[in-house]
N, C-alpha and C. Protein backbone atom coordinates (compact mmCIF):
# COMPACT_ATOMS: atom_id res chain seq x y z
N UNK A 1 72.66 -102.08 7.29
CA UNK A 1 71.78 -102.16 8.45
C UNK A 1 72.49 -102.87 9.59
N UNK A 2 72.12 -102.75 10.88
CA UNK A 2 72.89 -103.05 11.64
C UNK A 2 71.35 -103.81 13.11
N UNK A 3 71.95 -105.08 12.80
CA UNK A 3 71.16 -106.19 13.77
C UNK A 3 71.07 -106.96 15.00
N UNK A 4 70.40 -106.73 16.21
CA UNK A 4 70.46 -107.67 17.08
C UNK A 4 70.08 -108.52 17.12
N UNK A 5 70.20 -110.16 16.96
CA UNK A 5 69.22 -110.61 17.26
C UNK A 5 69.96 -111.80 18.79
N UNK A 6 68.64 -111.69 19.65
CA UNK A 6 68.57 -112.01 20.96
C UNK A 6 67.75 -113.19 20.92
N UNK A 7 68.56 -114.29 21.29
CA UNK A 7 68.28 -115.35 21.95
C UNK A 7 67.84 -115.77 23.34
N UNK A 8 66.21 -115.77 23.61
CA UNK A 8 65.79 -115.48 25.01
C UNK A 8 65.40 -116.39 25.87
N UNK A 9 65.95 -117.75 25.42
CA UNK A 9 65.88 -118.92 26.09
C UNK A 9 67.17 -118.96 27.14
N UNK A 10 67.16 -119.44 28.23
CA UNK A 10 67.63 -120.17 29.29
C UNK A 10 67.88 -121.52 29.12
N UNK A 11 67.54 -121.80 28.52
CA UNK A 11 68.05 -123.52 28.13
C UNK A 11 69.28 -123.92 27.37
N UNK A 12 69.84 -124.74 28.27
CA UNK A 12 71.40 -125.26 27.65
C UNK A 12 71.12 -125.60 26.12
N UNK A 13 69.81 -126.43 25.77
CA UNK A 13 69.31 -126.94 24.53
C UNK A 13 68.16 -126.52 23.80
N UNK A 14 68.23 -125.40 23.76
CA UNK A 14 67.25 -124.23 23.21
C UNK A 14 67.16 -124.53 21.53
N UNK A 15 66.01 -125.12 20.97
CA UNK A 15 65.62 -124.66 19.62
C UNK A 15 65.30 -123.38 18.98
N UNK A 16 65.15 -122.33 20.16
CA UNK A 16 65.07 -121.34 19.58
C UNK A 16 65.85 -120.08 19.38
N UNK A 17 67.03 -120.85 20.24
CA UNK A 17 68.71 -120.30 19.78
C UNK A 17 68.79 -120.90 18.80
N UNK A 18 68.49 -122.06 18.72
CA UNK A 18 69.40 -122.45 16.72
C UNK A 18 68.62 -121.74 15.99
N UNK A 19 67.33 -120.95 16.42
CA UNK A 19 66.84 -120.62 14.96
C UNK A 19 67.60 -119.29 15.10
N UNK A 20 68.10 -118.39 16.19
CA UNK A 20 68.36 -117.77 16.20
C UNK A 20 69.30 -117.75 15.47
N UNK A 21 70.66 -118.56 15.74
CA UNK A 21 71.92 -118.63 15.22
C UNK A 21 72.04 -118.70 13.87
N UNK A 22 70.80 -119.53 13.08
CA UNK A 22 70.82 -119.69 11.78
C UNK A 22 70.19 -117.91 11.15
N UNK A 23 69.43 -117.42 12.05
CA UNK A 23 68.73 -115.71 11.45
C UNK A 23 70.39 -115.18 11.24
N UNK A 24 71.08 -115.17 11.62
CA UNK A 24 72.39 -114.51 12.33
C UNK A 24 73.58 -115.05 10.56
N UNK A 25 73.13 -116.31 10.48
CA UNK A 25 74.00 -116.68 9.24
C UNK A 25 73.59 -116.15 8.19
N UNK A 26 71.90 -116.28 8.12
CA UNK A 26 71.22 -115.65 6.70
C UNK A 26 71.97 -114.37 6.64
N UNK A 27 71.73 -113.20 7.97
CA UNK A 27 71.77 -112.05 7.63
C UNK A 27 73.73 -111.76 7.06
N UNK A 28 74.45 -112.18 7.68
CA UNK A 28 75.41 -112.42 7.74
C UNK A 28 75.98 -112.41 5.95
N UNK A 29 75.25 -113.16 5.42
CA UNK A 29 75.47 -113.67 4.53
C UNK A 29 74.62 -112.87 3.39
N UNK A 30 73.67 -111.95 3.80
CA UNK A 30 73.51 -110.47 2.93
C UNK A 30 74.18 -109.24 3.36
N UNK A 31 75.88 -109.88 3.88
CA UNK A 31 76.47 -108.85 4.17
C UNK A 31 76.09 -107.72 5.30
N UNK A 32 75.46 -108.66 5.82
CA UNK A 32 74.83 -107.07 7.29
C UNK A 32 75.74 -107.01 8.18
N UNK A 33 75.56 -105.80 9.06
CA UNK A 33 76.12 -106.24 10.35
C UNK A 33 75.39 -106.51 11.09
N UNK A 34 75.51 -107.95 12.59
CA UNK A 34 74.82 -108.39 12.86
C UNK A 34 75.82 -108.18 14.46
N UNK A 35 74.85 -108.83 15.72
CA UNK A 35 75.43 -109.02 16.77
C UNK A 35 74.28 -110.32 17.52
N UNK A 36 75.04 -111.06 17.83
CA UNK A 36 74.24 -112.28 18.70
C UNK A 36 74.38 -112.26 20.05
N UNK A 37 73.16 -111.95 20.60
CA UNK A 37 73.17 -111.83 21.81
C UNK A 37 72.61 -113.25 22.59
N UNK A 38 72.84 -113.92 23.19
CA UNK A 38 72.59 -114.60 24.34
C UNK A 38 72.15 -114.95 26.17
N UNK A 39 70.56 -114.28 25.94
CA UNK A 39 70.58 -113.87 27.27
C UNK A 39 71.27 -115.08 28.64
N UNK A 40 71.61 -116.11 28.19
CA UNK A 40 72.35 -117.33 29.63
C UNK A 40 73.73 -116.20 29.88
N UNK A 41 74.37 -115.60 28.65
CA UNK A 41 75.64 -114.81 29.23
C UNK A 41 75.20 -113.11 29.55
N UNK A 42 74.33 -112.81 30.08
CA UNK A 42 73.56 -111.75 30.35
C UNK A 42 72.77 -111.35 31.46
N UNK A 43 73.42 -112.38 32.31
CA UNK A 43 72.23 -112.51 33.81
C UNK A 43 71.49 -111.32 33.97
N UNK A 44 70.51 -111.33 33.94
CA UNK A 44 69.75 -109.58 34.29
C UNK A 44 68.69 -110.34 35.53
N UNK A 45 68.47 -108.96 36.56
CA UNK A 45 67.80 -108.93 37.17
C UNK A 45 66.01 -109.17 37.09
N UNK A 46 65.29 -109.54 38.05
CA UNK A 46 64.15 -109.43 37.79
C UNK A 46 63.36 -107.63 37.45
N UNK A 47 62.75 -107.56 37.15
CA UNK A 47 62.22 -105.96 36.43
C UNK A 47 61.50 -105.59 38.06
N UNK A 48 61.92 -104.81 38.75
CA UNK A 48 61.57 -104.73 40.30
C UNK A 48 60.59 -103.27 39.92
N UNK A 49 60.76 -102.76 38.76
CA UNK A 49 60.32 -101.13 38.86
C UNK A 49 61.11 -100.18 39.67
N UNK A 50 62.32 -100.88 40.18
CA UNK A 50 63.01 -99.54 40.69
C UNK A 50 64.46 -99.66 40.48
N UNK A 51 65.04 -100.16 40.73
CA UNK A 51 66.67 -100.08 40.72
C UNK A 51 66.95 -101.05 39.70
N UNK A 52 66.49 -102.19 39.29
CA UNK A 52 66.96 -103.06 38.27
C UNK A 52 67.54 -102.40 36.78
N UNK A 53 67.24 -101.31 36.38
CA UNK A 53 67.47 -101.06 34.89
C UNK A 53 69.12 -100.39 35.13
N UNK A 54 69.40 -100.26 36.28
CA UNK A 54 70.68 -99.86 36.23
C UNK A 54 72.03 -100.66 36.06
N UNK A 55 71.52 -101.76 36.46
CA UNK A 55 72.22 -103.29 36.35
C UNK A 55 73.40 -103.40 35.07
N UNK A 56 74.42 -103.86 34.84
CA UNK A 56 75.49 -103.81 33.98
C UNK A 56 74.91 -104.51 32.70
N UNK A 57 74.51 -105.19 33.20
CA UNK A 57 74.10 -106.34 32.04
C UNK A 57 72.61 -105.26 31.14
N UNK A 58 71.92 -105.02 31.89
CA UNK A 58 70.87 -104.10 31.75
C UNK A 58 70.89 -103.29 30.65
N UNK A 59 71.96 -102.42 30.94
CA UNK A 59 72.57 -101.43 30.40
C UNK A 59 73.38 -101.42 29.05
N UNK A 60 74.20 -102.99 29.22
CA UNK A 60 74.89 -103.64 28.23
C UNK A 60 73.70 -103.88 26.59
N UNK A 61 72.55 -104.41 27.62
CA UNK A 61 71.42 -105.24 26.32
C UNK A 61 70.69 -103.74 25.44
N UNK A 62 70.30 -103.24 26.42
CA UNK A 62 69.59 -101.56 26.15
C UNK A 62 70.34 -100.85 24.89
N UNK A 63 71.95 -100.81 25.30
CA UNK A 63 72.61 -100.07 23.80
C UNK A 63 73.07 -100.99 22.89
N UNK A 64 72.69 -102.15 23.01
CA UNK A 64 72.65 -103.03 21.88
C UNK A 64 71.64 -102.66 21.03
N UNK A 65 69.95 -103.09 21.88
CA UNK A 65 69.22 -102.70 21.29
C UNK A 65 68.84 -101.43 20.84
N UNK A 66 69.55 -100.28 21.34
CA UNK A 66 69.37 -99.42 20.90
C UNK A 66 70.11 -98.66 19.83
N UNK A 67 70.99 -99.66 19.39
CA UNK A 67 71.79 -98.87 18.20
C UNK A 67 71.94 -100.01 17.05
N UNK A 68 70.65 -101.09 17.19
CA UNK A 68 69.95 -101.83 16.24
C UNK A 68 69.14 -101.45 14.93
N UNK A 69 69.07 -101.16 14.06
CA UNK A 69 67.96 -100.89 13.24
C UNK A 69 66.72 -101.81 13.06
N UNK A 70 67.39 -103.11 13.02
CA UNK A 70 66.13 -104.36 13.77
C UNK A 70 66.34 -105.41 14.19
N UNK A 71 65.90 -105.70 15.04
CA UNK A 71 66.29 -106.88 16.68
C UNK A 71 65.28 -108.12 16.11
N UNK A 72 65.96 -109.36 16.02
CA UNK A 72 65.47 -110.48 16.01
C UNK A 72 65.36 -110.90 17.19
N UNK A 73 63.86 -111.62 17.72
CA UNK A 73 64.25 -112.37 18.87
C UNK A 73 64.04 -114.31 18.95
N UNK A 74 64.74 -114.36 19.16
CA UNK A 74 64.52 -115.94 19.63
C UNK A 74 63.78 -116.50 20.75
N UNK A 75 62.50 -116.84 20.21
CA UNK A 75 62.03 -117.08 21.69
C UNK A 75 61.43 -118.25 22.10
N UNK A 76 61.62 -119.10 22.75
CA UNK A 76 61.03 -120.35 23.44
C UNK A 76 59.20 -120.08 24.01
N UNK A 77 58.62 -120.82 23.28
CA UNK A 77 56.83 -120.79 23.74
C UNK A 77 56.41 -121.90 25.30
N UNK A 78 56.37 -121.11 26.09
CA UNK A 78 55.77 -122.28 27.27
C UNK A 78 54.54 -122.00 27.25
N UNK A 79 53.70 -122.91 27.17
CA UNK A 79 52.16 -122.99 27.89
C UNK A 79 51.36 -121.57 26.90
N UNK A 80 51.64 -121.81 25.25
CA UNK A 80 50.99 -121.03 24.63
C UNK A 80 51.43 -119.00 24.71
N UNK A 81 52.66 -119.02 25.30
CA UNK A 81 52.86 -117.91 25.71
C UNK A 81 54.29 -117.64 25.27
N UNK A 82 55.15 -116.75 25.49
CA UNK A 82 56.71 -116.54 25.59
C UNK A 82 57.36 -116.37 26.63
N UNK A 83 58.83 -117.37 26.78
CA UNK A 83 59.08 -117.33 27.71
C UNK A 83 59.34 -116.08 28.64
N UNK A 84 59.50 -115.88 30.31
CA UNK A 84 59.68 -115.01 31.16
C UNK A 84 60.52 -114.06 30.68
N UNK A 85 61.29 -114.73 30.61
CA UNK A 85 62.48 -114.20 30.49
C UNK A 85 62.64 -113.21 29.22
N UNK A 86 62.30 -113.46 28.24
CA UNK A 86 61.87 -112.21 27.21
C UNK A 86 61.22 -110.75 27.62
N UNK A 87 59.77 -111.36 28.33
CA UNK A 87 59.24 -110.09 28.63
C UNK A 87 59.99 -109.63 30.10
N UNK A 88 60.71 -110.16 30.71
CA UNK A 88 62.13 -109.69 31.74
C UNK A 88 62.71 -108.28 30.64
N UNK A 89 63.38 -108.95 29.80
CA UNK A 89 64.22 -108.32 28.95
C UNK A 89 63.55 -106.63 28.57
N UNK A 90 62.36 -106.78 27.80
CA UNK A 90 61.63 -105.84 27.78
C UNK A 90 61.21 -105.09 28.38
N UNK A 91 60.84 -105.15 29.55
CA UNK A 91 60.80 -104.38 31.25
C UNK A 91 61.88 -103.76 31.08
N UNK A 92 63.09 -104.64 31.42
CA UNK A 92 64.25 -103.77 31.60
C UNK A 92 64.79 -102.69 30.77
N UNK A 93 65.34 -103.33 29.13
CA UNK A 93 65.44 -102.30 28.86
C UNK A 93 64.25 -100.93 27.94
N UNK A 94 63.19 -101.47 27.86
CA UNK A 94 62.42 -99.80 27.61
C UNK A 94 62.32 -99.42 26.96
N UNK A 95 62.87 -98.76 26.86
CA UNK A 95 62.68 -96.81 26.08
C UNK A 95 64.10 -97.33 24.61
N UNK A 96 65.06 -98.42 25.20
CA UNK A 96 65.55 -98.99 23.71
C UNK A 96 64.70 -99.16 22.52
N UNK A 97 63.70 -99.73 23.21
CA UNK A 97 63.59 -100.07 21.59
C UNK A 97 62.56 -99.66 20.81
N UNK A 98 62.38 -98.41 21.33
CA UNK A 98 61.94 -97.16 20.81
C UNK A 98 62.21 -96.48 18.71
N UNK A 99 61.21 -97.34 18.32
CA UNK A 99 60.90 -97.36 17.08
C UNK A 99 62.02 -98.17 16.14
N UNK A 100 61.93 -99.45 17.13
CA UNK A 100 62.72 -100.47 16.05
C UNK A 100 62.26 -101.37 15.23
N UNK A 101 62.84 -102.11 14.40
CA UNK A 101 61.36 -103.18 13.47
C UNK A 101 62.26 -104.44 14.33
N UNK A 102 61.20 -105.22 14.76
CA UNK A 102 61.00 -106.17 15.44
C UNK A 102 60.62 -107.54 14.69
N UNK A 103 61.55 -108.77 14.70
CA UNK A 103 61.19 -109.79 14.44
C UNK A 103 61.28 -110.78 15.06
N UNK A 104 60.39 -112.40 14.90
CA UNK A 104 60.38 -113.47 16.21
C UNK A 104 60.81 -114.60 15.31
N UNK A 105 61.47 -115.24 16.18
CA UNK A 105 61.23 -117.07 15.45
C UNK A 105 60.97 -117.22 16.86
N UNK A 106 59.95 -118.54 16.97
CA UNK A 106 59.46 -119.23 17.94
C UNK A 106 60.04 -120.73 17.70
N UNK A 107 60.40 -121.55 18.89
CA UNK A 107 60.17 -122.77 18.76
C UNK A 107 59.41 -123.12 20.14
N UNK A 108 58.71 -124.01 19.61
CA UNK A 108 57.28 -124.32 20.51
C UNK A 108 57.08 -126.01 20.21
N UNK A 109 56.22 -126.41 21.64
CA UNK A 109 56.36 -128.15 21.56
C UNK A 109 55.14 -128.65 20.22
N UNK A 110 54.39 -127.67 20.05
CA UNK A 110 53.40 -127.92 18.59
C UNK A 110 52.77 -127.06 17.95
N UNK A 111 52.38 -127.37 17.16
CA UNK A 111 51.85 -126.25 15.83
C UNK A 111 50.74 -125.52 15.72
N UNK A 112 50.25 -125.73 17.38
CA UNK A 112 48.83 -125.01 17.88
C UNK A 112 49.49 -123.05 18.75
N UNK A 113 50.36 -123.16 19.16
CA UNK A 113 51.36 -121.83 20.08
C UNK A 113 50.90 -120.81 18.88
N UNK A 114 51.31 -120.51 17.23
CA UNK A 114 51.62 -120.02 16.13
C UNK A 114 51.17 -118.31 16.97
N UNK A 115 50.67 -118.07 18.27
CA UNK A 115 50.04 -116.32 18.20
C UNK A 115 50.37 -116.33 19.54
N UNK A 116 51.60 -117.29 19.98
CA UNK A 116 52.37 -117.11 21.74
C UNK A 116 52.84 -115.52 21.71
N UNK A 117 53.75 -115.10 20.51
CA UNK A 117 54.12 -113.71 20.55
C UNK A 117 53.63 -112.14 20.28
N UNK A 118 52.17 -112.47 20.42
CA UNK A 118 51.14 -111.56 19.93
C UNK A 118 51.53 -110.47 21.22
N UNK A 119 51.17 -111.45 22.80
CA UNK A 119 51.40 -110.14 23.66
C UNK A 119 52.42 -109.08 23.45
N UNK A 120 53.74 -109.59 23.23
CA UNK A 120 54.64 -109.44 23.14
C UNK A 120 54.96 -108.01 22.44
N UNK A 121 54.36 -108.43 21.04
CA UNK A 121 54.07 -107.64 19.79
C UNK A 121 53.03 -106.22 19.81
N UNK A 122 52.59 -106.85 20.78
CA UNK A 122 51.51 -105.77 21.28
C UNK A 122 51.76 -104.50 21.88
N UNK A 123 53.03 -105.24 22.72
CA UNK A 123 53.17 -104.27 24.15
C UNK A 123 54.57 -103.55 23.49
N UNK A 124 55.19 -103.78 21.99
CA UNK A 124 56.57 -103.55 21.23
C UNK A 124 55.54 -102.26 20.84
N UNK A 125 54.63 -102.36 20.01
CA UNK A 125 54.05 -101.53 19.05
C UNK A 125 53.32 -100.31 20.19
N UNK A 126 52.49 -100.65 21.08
CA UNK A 126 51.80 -99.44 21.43
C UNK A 126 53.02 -98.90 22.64
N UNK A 127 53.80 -99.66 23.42
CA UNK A 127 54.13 -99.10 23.99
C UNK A 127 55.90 -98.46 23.35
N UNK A 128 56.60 -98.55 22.36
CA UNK A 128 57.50 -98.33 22.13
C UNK A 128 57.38 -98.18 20.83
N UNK A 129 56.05 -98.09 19.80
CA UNK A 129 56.12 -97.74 18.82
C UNK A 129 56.95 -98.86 17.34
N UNK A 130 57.49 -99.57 17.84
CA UNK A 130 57.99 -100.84 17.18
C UNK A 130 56.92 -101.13 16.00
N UNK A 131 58.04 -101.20 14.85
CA UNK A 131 57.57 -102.06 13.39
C UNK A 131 57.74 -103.79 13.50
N UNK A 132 56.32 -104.32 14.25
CA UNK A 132 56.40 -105.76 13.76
C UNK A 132 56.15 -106.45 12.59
N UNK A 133 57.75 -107.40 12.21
CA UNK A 133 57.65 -107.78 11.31
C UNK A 133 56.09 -108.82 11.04
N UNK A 134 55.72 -108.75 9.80
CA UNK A 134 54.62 -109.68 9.96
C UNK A 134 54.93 -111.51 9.83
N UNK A 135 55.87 -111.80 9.02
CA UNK A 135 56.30 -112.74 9.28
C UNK A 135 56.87 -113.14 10.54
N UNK A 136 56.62 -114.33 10.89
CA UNK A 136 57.02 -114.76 12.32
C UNK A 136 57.27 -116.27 11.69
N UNK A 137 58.63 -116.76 12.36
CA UNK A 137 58.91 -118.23 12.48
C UNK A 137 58.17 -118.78 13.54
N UNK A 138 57.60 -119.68 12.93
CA UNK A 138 57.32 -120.76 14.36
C UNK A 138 57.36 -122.41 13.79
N UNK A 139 58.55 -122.73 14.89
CA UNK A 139 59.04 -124.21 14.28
C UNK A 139 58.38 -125.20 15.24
N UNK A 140 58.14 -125.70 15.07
CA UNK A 140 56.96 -127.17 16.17
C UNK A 140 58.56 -128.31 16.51
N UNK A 141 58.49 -128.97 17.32
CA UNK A 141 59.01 -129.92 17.99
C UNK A 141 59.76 -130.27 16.68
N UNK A 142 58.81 -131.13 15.50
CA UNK A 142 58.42 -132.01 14.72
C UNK A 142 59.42 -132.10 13.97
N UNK A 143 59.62 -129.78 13.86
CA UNK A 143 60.76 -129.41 12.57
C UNK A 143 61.79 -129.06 13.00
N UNK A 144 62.16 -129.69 14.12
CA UNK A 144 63.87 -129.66 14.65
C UNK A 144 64.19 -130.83 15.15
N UNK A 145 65.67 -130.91 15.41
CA UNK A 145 65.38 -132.54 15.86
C UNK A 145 66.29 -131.86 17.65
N UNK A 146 66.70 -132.46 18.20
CA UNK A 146 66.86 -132.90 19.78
C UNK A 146 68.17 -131.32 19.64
N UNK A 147 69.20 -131.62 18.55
CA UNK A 147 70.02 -130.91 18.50
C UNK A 147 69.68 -129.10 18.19
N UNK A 148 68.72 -128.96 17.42
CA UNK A 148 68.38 -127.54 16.84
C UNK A 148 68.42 -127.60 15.83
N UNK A 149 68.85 -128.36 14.81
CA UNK A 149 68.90 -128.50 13.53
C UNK A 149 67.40 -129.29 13.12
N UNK A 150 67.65 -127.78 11.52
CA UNK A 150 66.15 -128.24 11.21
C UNK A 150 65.69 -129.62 10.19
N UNK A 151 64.72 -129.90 10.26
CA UNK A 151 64.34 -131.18 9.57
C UNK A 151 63.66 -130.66 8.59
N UNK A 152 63.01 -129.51 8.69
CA UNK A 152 61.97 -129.50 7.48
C UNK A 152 62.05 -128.19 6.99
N UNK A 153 62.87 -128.33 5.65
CA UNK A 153 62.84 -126.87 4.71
C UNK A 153 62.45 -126.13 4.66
N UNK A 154 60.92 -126.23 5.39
CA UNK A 154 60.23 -125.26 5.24
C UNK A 154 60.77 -123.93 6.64
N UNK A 155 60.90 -124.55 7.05
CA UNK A 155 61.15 -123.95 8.38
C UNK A 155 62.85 -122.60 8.31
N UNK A 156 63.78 -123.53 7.08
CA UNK A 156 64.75 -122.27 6.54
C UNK A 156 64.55 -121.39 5.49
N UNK A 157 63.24 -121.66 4.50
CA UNK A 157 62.83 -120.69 3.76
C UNK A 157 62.04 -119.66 4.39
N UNK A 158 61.34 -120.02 6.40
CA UNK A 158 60.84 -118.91 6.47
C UNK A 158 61.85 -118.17 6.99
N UNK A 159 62.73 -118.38 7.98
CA UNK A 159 63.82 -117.71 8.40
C UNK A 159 64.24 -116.31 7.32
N UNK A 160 64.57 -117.67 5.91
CA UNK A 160 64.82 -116.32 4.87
C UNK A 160 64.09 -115.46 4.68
N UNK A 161 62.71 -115.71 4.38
CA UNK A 161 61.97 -114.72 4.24
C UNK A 161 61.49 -113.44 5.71
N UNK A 162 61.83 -114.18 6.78
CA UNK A 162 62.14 -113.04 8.36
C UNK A 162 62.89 -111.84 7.76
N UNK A 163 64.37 -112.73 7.27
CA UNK A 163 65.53 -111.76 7.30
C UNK A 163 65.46 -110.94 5.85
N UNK A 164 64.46 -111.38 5.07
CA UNK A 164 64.19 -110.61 4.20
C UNK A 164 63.68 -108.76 4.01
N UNK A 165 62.70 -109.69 4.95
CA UNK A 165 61.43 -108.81 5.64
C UNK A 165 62.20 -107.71 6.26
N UNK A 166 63.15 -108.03 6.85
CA UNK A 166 63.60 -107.25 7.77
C UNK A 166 64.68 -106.29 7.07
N UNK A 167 65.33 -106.66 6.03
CA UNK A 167 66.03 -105.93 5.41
C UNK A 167 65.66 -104.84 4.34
N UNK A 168 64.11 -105.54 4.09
CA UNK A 168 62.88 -104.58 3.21
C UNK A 168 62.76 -103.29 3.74
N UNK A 169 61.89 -103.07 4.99
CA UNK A 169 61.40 -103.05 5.74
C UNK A 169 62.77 -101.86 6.56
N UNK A 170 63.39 -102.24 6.82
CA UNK A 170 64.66 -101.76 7.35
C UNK A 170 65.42 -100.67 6.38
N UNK A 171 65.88 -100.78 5.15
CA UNK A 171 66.13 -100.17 3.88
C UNK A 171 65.17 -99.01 3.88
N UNK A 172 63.65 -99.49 3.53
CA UNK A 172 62.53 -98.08 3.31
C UNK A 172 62.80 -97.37 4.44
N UNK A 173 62.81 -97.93 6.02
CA UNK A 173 62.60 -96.82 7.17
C UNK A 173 63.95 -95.68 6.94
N UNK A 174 65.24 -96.53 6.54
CA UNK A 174 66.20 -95.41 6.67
C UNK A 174 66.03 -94.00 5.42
N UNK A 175 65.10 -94.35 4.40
CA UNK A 175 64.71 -93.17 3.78
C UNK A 175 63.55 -91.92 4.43
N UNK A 176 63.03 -92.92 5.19
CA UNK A 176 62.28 -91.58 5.97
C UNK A 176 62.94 -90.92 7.01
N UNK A 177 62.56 -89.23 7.08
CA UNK A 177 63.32 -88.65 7.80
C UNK A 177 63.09 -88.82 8.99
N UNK A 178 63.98 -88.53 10.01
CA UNK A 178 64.12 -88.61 11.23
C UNK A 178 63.05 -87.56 11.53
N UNK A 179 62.81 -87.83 13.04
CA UNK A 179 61.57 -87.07 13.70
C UNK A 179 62.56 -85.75 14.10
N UNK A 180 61.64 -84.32 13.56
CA UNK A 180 62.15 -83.10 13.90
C UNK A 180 62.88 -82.94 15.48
């Protein structure tokens, strides 16, 4: 199987790049192929509805995701929600990620956010047809410390069980046939 997973924080000190980075070791380490994306080295435009999807970077993220079998995302929770910059990403590129299985780790300032990526999930599935994983990480302040590293076990057994999910999940789809 072959994996993106996208780190969609802007922050020099993003917890939800380390969870990313650690999805990236699990899978790594069931032998996948994987690719880590980092949207800070990815500047993309704002989603204008007209000329933005042509953008290099644009274009760059789109055939990533589009020659993914399933895209992890990393995403930072502000104010009960996901950050901009994710659903940026999604605007732009589209029609990528057009029947991919989709998974989240969240890190969020507390343990109340746990359904920030619902919109998200929403707008993957009806509008692009996307398999969301049902497992979702979500790590609270509490279970990382300042650096990204986690404090509480629990928080790398769900990771495993993400990248599990995803390799389940990922495995069955490649037995069904492709659409005529």
């Amino acid at each position: 199987m072959a994996f993106a997973v996208i780190s969609c924080s802007l922050n020099p000190k993003s917890r939800s790049r380390a969870l990313a980075r650690m999805a990236v070791e699990r899978i790594t380490a069931h032998g996948e192929e994987t690719v880590f994306i980092d949207l800070r080295e990815h500047p993309l435009p704002l989603c204008d509805g007209a000329g933005a999807g042509d953008h290099p970077s644009v274009l760059d993220l789109a055939d990533a995701i589009a020659n993914a079998d399933a895209v992890l995302l990393g995403l930072p929770v502000y104010n009960y929600g996901v950050n901009a910059a994710a659903k940026n990403l999604l605007e732009l590129t589209g029609a990528a990620w057009e029947d991919r299985i989709v998974g989240f780790l969240c890190a969020a300032g507390g343990r109340s956010s746990y359904m920030a990526p619902m919109s998200l999930a929403n707008s993957l599935m009806l509008d692009y047809h996307c398999l969301i994983l049902p497992r979702i990480v979500h790590a609270a302040a509490d279970q990382l410390d300042e650096t990204g590293r986690v404090v509480d076990p629990e928080i790398e057994n769900r990771i495993e069980a993400l990248v599990n999910s995803a390799l389940r999940f990922g495995r069955a789809a490649k037995t069904i046939p492709s659409k005529p």
